[in-house]
Protein backbone atom coordinates (compact mmCIF):
# COMPACT_ATOMS: atom_id res chain seq x y z
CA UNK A 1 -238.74 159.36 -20.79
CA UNK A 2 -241.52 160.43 -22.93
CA UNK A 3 -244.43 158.18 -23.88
CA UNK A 4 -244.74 158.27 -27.47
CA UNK A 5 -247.20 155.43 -28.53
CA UNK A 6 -250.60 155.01 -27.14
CA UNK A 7 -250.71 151.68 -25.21
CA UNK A 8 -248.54 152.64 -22.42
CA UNK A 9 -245.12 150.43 -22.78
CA UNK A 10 -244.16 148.12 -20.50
CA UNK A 11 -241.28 147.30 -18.71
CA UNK A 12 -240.40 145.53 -15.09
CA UNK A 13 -240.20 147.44 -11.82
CA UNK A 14 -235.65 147.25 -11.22
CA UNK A 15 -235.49 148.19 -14.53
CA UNK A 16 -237.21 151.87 -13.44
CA UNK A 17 -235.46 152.08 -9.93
CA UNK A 18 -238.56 150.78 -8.13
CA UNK A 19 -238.26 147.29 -6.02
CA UNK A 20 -240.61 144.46 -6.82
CA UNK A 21 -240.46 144.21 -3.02
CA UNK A 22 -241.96 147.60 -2.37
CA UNK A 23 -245.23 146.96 -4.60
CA UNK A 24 -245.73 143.48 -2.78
CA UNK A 25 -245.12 145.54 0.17
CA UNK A 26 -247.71 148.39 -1.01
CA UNK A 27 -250.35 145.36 -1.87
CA UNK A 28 -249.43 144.07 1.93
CA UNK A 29 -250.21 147.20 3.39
CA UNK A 30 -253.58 147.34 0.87
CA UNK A 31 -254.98 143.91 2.10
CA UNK A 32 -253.57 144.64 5.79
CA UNK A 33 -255.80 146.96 5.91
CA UNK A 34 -259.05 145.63 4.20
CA UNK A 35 -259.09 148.33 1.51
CA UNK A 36 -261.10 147.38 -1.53
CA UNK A 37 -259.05 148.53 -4.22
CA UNK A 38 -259.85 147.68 -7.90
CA UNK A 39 -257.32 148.40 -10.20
CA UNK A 40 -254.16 149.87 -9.88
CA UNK A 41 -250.94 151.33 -12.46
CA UNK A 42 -248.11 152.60 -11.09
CA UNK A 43 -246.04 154.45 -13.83
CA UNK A 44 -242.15 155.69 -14.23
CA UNK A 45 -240.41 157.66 -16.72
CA UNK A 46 -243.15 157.21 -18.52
CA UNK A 47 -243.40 153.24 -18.28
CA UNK A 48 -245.55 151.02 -16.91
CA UNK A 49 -243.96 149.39 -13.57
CA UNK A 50 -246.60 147.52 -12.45
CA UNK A 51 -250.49 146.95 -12.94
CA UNK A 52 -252.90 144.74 -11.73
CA UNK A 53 -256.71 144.22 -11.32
CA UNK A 54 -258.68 142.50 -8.25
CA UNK A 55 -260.93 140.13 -10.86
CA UNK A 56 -263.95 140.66 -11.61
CA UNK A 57 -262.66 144.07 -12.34
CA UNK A 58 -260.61 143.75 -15.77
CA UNK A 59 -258.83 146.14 -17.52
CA UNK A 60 -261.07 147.28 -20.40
CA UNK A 61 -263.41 147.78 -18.26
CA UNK A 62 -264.43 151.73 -17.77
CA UNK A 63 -264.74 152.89 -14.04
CA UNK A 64 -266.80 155.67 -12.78
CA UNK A 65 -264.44 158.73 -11.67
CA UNK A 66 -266.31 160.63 -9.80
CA UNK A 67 -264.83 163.64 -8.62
CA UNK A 68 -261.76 162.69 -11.03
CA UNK A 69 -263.32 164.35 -13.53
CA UNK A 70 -263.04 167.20 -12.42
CA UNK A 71 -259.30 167.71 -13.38
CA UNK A 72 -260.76 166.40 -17.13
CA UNK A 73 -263.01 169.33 -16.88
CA UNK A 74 -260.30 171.62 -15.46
CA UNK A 75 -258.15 171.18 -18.87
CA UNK A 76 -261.03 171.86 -20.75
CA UNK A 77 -260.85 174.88 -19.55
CA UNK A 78 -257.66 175.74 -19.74
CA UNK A 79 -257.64 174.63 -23.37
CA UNK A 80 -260.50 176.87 -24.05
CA UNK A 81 -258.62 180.02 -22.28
CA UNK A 82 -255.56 178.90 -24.94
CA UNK A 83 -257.76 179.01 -28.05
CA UNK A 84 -259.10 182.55 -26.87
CA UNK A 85 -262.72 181.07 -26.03
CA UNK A 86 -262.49 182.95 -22.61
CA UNK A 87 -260.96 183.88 -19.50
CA UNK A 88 -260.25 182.94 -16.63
CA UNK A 89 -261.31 186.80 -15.27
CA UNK A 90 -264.98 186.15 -17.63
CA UNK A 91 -267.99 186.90 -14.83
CA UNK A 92 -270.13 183.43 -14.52
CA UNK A 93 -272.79 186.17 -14.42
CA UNK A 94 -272.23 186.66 -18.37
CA UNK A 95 -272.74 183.68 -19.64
CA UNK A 96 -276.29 183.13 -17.96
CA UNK A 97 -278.10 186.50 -18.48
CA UNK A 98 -281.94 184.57 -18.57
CA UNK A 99 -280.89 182.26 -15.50
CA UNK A 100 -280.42 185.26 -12.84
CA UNK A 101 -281.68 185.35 -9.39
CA UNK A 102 -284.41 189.40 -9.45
CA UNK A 103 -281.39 190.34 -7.38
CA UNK A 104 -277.73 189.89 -7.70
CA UNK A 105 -275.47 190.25 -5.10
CA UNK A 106 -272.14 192.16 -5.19
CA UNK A 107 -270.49 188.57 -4.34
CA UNK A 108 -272.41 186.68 -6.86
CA UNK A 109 -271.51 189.84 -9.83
CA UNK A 110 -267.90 189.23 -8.69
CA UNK A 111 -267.28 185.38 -9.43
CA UNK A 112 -265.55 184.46 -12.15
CA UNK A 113 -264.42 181.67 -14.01
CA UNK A 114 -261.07 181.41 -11.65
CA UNK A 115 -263.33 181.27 -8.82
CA UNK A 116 -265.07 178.14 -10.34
CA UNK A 117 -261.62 176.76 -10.79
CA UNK A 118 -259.95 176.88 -7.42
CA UNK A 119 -263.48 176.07 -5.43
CA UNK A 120 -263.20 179.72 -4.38
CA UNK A 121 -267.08 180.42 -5.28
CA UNK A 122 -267.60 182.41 -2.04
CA UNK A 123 -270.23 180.10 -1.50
CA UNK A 124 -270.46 178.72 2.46
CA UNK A 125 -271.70 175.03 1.24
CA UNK A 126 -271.68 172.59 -1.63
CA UNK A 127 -274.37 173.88 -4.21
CA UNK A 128 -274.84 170.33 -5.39
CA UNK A 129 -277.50 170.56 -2.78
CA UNK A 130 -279.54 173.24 -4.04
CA UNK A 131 -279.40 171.55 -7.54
CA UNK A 132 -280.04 168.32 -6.44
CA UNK A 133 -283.20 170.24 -5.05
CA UNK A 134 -284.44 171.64 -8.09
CA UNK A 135 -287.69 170.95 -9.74
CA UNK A 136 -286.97 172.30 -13.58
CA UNK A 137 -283.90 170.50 -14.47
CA UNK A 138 -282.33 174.22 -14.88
CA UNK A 139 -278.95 173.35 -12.67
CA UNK A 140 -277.47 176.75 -13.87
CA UNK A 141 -280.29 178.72 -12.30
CA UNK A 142 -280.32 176.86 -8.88
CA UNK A 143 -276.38 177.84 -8.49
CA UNK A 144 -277.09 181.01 -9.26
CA UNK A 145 -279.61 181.37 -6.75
CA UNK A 146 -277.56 179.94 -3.94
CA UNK A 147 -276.28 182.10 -1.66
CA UNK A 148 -272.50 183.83 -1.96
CA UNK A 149 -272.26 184.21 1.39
CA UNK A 150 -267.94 185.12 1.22
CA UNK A 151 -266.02 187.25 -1.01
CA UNK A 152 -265.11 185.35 -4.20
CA UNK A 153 -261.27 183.95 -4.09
CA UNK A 154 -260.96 184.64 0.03
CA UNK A 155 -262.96 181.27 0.88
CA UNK A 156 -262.29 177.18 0.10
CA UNK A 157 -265.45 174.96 -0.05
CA UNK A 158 -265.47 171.80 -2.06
CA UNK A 159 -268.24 172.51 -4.82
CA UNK A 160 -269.49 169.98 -7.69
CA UNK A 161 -271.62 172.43 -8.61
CA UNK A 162 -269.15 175.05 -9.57
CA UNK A 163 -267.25 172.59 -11.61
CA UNK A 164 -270.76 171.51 -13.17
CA UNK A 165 -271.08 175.28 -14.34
CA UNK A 166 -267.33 175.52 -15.94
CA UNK A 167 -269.25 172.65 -18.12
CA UNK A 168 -272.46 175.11 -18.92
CA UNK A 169 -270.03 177.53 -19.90
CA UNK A 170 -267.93 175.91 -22.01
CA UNK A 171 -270.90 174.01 -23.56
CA UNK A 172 -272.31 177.91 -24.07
CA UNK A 173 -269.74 179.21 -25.41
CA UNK A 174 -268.74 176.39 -27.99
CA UNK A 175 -271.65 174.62 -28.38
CA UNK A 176 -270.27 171.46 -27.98
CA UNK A 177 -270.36 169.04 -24.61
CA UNK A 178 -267.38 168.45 -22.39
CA UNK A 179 -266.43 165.29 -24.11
CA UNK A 180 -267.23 166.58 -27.98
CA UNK A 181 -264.91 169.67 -27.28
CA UNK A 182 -262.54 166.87 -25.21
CA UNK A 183 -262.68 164.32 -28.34
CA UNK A 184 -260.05 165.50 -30.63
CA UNK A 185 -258.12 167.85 -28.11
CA UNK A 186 -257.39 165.17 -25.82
CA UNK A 187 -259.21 161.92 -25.86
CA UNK A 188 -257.82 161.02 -29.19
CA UNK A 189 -254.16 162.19 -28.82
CA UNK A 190 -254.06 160.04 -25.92
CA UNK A 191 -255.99 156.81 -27.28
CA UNK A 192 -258.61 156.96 -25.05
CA UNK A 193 -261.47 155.25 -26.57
CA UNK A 194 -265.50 155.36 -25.65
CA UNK A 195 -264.56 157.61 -23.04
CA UNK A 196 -268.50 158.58 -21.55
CA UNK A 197 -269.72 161.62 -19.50
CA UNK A 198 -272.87 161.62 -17.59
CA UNK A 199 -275.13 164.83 -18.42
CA UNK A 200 -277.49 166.63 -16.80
CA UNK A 201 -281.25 166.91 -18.18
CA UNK A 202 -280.90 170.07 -20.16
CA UNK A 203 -278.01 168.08 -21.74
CA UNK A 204 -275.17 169.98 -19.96
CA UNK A 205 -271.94 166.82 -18.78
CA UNK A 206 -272.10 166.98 -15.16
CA UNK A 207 -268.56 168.16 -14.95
CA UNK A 208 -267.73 166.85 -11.26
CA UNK A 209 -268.23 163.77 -11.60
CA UNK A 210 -270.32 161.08 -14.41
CA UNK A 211 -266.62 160.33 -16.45
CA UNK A 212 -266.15 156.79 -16.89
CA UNK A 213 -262.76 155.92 -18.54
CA UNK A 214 -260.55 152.85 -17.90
CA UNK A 215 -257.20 152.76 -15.37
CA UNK A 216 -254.49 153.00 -18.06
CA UNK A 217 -256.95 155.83 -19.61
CA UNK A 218 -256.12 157.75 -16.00
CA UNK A 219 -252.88 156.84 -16.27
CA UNK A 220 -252.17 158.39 -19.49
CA UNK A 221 -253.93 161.10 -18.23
CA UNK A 222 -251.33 161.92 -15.32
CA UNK A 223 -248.33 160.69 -17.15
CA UNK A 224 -249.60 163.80 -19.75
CA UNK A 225 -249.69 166.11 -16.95
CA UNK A 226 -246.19 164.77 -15.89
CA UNK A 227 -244.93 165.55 -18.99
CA UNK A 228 -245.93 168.94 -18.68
CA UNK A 229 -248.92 168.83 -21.63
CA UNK A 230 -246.64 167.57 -23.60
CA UNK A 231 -247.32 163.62 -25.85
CA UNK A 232 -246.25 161.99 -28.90
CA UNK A 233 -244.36 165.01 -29.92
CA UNK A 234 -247.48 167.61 -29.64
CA UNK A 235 -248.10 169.98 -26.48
CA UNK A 236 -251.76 168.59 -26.28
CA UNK A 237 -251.80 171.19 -23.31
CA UNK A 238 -249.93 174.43 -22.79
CA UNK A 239 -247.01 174.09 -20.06
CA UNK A 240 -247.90 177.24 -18.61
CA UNK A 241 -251.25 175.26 -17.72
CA UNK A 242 -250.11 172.68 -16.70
CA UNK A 243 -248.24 174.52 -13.78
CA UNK A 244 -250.88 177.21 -13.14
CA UNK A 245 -253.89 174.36 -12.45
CA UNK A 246 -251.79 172.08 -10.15
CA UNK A 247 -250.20 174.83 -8.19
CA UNK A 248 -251.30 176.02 -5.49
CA UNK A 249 -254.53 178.62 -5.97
CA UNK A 250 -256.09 178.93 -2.17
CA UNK A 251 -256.00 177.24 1.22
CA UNK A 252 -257.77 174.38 2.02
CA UNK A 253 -256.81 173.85 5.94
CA UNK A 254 -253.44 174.17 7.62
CA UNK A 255 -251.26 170.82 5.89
CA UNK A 256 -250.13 168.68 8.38
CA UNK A 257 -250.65 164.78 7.57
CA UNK A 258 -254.09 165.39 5.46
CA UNK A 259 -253.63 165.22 1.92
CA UNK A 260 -257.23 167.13 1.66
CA UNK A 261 -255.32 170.10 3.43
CA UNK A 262 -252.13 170.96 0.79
CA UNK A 263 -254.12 173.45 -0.63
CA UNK A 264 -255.96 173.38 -4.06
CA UNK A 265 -254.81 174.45 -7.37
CA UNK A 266 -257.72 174.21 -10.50
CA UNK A 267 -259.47 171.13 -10.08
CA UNK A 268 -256.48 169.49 -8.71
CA UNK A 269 -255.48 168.92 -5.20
CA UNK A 270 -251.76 169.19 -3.55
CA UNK A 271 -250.47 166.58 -1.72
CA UNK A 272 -247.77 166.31 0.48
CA UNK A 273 -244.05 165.34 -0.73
CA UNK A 274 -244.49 167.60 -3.52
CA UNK A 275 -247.33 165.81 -5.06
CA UNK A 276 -250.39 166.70 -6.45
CA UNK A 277 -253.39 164.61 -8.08
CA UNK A 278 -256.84 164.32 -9.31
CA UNK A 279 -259.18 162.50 -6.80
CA UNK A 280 -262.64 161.47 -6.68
CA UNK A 281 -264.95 160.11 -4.15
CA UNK A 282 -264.16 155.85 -2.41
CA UNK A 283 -260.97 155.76 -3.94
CA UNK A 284 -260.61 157.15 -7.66
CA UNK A 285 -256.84 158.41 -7.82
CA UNK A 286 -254.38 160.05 -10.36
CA UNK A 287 -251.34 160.24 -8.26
CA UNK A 288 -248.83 162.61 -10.17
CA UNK A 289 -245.20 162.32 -8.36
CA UNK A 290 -242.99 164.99 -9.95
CA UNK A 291 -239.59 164.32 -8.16
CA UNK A 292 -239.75 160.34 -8.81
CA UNK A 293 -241.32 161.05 -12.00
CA UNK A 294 -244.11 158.90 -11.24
CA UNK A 295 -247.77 158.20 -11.41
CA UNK A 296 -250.34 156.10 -10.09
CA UNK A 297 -253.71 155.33 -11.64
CA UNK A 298 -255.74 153.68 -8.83
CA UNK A 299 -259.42 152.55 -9.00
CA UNK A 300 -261.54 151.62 -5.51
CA UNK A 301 -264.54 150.72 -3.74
CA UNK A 302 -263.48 152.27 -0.57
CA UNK A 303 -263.68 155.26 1.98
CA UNK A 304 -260.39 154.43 3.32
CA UNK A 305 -258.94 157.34 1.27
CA UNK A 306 -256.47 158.92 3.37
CA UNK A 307 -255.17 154.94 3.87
CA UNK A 308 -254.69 154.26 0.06
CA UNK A 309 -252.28 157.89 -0.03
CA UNK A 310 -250.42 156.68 2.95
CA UNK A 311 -249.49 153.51 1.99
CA UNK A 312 -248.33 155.38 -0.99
CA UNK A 313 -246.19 157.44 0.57
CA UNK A 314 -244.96 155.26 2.84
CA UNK A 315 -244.44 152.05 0.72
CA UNK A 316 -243.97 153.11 -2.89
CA UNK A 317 -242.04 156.80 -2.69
CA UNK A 318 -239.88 156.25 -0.56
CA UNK A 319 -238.19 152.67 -2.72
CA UNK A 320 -237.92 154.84 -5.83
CA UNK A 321 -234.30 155.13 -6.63
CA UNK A 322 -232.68 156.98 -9.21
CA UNK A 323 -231.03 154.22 -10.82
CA UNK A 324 -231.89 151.12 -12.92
CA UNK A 325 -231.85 148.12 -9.96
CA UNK A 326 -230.86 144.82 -10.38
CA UNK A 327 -233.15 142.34 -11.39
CA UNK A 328 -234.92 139.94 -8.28
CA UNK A 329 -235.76 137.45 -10.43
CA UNK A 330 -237.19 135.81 -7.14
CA UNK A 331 -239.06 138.71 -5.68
CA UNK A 332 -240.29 139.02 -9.48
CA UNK A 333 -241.99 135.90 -9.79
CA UNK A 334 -243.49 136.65 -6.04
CA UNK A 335 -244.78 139.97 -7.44
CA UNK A 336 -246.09 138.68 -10.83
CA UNK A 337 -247.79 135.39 -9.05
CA UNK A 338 -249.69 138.04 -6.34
CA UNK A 339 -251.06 140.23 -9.51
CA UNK A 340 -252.04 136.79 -10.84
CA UNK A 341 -253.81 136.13 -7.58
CA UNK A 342 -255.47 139.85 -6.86
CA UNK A 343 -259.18 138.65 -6.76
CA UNK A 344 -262.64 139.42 -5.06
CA UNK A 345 -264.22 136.43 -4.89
CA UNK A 346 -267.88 135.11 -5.49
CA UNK A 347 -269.93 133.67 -2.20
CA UNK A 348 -268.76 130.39 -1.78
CA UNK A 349 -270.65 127.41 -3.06
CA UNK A 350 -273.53 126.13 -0.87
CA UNK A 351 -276.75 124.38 -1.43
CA UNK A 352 -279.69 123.68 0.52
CA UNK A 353 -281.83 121.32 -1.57
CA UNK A 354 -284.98 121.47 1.07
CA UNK A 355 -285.79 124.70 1.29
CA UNK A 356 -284.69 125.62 -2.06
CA UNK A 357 -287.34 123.59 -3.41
CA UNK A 358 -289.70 124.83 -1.28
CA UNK A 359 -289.37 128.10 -2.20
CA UNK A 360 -288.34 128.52 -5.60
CA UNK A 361 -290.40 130.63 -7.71
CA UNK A 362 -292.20 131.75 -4.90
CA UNK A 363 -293.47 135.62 -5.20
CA UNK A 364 -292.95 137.74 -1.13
CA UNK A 365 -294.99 140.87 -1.19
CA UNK A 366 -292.83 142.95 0.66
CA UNK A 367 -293.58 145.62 2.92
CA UNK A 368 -293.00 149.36 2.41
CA UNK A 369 -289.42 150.33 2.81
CA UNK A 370 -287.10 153.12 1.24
CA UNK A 371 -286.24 150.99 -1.44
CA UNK A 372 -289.19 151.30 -3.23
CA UNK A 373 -289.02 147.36 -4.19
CA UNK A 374 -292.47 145.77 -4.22
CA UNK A 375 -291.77 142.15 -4.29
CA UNK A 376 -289.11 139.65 -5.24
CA UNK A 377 -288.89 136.15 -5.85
CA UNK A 378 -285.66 133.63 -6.04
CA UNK A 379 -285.69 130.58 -8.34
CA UNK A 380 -283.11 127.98 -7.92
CA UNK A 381 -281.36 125.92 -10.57
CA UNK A 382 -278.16 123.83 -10.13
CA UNK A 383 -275.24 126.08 -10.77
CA UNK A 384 -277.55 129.35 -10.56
CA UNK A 385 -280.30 131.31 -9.16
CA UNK A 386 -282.06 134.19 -10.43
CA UNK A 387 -283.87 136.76 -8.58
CA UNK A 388 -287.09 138.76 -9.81
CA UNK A 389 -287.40 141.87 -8.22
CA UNK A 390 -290.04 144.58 -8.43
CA UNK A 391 -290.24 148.14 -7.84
CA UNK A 392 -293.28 150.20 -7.03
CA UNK A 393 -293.41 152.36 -9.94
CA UNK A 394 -293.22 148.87 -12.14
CA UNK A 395 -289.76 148.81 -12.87
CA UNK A 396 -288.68 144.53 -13.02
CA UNK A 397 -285.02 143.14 -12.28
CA UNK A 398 -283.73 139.92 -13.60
CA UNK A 399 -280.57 139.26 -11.70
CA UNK A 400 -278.76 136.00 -12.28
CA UNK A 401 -276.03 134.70 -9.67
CA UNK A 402 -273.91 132.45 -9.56
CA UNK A 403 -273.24 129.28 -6.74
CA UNK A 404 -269.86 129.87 -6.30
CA UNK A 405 -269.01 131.70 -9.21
CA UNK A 406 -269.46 135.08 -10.87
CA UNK A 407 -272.05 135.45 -13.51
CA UNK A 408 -272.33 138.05 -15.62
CA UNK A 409 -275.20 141.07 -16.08
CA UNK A 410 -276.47 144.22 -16.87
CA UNK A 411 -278.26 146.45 -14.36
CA UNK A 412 -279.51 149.59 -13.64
CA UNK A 413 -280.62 149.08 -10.45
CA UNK A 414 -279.33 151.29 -7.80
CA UNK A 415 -277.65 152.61 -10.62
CA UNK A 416 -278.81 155.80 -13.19
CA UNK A 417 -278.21 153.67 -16.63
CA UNK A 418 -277.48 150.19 -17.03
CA UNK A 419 -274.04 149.04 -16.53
CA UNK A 420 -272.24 145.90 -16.01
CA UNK A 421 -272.33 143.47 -13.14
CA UNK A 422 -271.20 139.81 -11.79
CA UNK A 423 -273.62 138.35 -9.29
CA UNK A 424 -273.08 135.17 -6.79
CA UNK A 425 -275.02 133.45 -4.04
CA UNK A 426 -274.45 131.57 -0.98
CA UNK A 427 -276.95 130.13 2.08
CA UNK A 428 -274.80 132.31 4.57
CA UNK A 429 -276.73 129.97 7.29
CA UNK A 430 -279.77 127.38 6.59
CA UNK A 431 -282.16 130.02 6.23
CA UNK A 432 -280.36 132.81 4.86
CA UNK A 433 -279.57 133.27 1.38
CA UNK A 434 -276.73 136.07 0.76
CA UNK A 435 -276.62 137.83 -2.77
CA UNK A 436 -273.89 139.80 -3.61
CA UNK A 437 -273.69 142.22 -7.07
CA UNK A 438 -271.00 143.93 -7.84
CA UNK A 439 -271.45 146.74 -10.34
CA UNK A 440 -267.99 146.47 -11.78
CA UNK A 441 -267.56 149.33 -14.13
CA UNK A 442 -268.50 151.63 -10.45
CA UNK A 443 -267.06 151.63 -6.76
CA UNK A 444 -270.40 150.14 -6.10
CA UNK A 445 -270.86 146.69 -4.26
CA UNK A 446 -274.30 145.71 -2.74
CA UNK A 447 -275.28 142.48 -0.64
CA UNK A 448 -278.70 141.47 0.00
CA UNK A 449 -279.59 139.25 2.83
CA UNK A 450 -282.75 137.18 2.63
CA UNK A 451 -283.56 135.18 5.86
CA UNK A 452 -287.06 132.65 5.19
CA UNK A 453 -288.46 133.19 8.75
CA UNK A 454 -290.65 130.51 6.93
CA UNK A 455 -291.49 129.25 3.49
CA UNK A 456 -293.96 132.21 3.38
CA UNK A 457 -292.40 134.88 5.40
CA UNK A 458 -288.80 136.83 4.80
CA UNK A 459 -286.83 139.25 5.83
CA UNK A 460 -284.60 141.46 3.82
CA UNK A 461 -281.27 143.43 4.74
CA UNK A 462 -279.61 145.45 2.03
CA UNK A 463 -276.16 147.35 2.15
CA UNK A 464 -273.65 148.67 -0.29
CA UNK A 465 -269.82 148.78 0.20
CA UNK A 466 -269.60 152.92 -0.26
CA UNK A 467 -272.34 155.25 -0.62
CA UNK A 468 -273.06 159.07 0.32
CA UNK A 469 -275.55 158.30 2.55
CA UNK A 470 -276.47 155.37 5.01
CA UNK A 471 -274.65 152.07 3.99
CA UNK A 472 -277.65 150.17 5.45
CA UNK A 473 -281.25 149.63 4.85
CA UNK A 474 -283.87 149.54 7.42
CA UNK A 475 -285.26 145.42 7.13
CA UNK A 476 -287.85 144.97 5.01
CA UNK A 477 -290.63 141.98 5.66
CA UNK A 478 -292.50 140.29 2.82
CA UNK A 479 -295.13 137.54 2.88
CA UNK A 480 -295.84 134.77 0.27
């Protein structure tokens, strides 16, 4: 069936060949295994079977994608290609004639646009490093500069920075950003609303990641794709796409049980049972199931990735019959009461009215560390607290929490921009407060220890749920 409207319908699980009992079973296995999962949608024949979100995350609520963008970015491209913009065979070379390296190498002359595409740069490493290094803010120029150290189209590495520069390109050859040229092509069609792209600081959208759209957004983004391009009676992309990006382009290891190793098609990786998807980093999945004519839209905090595909495999695929079930009305009501239920919950309440009052409002200098904080202070009220914190450049956070509850926030810290956050509090022990923050339009979860040594000396220990590098901070000592 073809979605035609743009809220995805509804409908219950028997009624698209899919046991309720499978998607408890697929939420069993979830839990079982302490994966922090979000948000997820699991779609048939173009129908929603089942969705639910782990509150505080809600469904109008954008999440951060990640590499998931990616595949956004990939049918930019291939919508360009279709309007006669370019080609996939167009040197990158071309496009970025004041940007050169003095000398360029026969490898570097060679790549092309295809090469961007199936992460077949020729380049050994990710170049994200190299423009993560750079001084100028000129991201084109440090990829260029990297090293092509294989011929282009004979090598797999996984590179954000070639995806970034299928964004310079386009933006260079339309003049408009990844999500103007996106708007009315695809965005629109598909009622996806406020969609919003990170950029980089010459005003290029990062391309490999910095898309924040919601879970029925990604949804509607792989039910598209299983519809071959097609929507509402429009082919918003061309079929021939369609087939050519999430196909197989080059090897990315030998298969086996690795979904990272099915190969790679344009932006899109293969899975096994004849699946393919968009992916990006602690659990940000569009699941695209061809033979069961299914798709899942899944948002995380995680690194458990490999986990979240296999339960998919092994709980969902497998119960998807071809035929309308009867209805469970008793597994039904099980399912619909455990969506009800999906939750991560606040710190639970606590109160220590001593040492509270002895330390409320009180300013710790605190100590060097790689945080860069300065000093912080807690104040206690009944149902709240709210913690000052200071950086060393100056920067000041204002972070309520709740006892035993969620409260709600904007932050930037940790974070580039400011985005939205719920905040608790517990005493995890009679001297140790716990603050947890969860940045809930991100994967991004971090809890703060603070252990009062005595009223004028603490300790700090900071770690967040998923992160690139270390998930822990050294301690960091402060004195009234």
């Amino acid at each position: 069936m073809e979605n035609t409207s743009l809220q995805l319908p509804r409908s219950r699980p028997e009624a698209l060949g899919i046991p309720g009992a499978a998607i408890l079973d697929f939420l069993d296995e979830v839990q079982a295994k302490g994966i922090e999962l979000h948000s997820f949608m699991l779609l048939r024949r173009g129908q929603v079977a089942a969705e639910g979100w782990w509150g505080p995350y809600a469904p109008e609520l954008p999440h951060m994608l990640f590499s998931l963008s990616k595949s956004f970015t990939s049918t930019a491209i291939g919508l360009a290609v279709h309007e006669g913009l370019l080609s996939l065979e167009d040197k990158v070379v071309t496009f970025f004639p004041d940007d050169l390296p003095e000398e360029v190498s026969p490898n570097l002359a060679a790549m092309n646009i295809r090469h961007l595409l199936m992460m077949g740069t020729g380049n050994d490493q990710d170049t994200m490093g190299a423009i993560d290094r750079c001084t100028d803010g000129n991201w084109a120029k440090a990829f260029l500069a990297a090293p092509v150290e294989h011929t282009p189209g004979t090598h797999f590495v996984y590179n954000t920075g070639a995806t970034y520069m299928l964004s310079a390109i386009l933006q260079s050859v339309t003049g408009q950003t990844l999500l103007q040229f996106l708007q009315k092509r695809l965005f629109e069609p598909l009622g996806i609303h406020n969609p919003t792209w990170e950029s980089c600081p010459r005003g290029i959208n990062t391309g490999g990641f910095g898309l924040s759209i919601t879970t029925e957004d990604i949804a509607k983004f792989g039910q598209l794709f299983l519809q071959r391009g097609a929507w509402n009676g429009s082919q918003l992309i061309p079929e021939a796409w369609v087939e050519e990006a999430t196909s197989k382009q080059i090897s990315n290891g030998d298969g086996g049980e690795s979904d990272w190793a099915q190969g790679y098609g344009y932006q899109f990786w293969r899975c096994r049972h004849g699946a393919y998807r968009g992916d990006g980093a602690f659990g940000q999945f569009c699941i695209v199931m061809p033979e069961q004519e299914a798709v899942l839209a899944v948002t995380s905090g995680t690194n458990q990735m490999q986990e979240v595909m296999n339960a998919v495999w092994e709980r969902l695929l497998p119960a998807m019959a071809g035929e309308e079930l009867p209805l469970d009305e008793e597994t039904q009501d099980r399912l619909q009461e455990r969506i009800r239920s999906l939750e991560l919950a606040p710190l639970a309440y606590s109160i220590q009215p001593e040492l509270e009052s002895a330390v409320s409002g009180k300013n710790y200098v605190l100590d060097d560390n790689d945080m860069n904080w300065s000093r912080i202070s807690v104040r206690f009220e009944a149902d709240q607290a709210v913690v000052d914190l200071h950086e060393t450049g100056g920067k000041h956070f204002a972070l309520p929490l709740g006892r035993g509850k969620w409260l709600e926030g904007k932050s930037d810290l940790i974070m580039p921009r400011e985005t939205a956050t719920v905040s608790s509090f517990t005493w995890k022990s009679p001297d140790t407060l716990e603050l947890s923050i969860r940045f809930i339009e991100t994967p991004f979860h971090i809890t703060t220890g603070i252990r009062f040594e005595t009223e004028d000396a603490v300790v700090l220990d900071h770690r967040i749920n998923v992160s690139f590098g270390p998930n822990e901070a050294p301690p960091i000592t402060g004195r009234a």
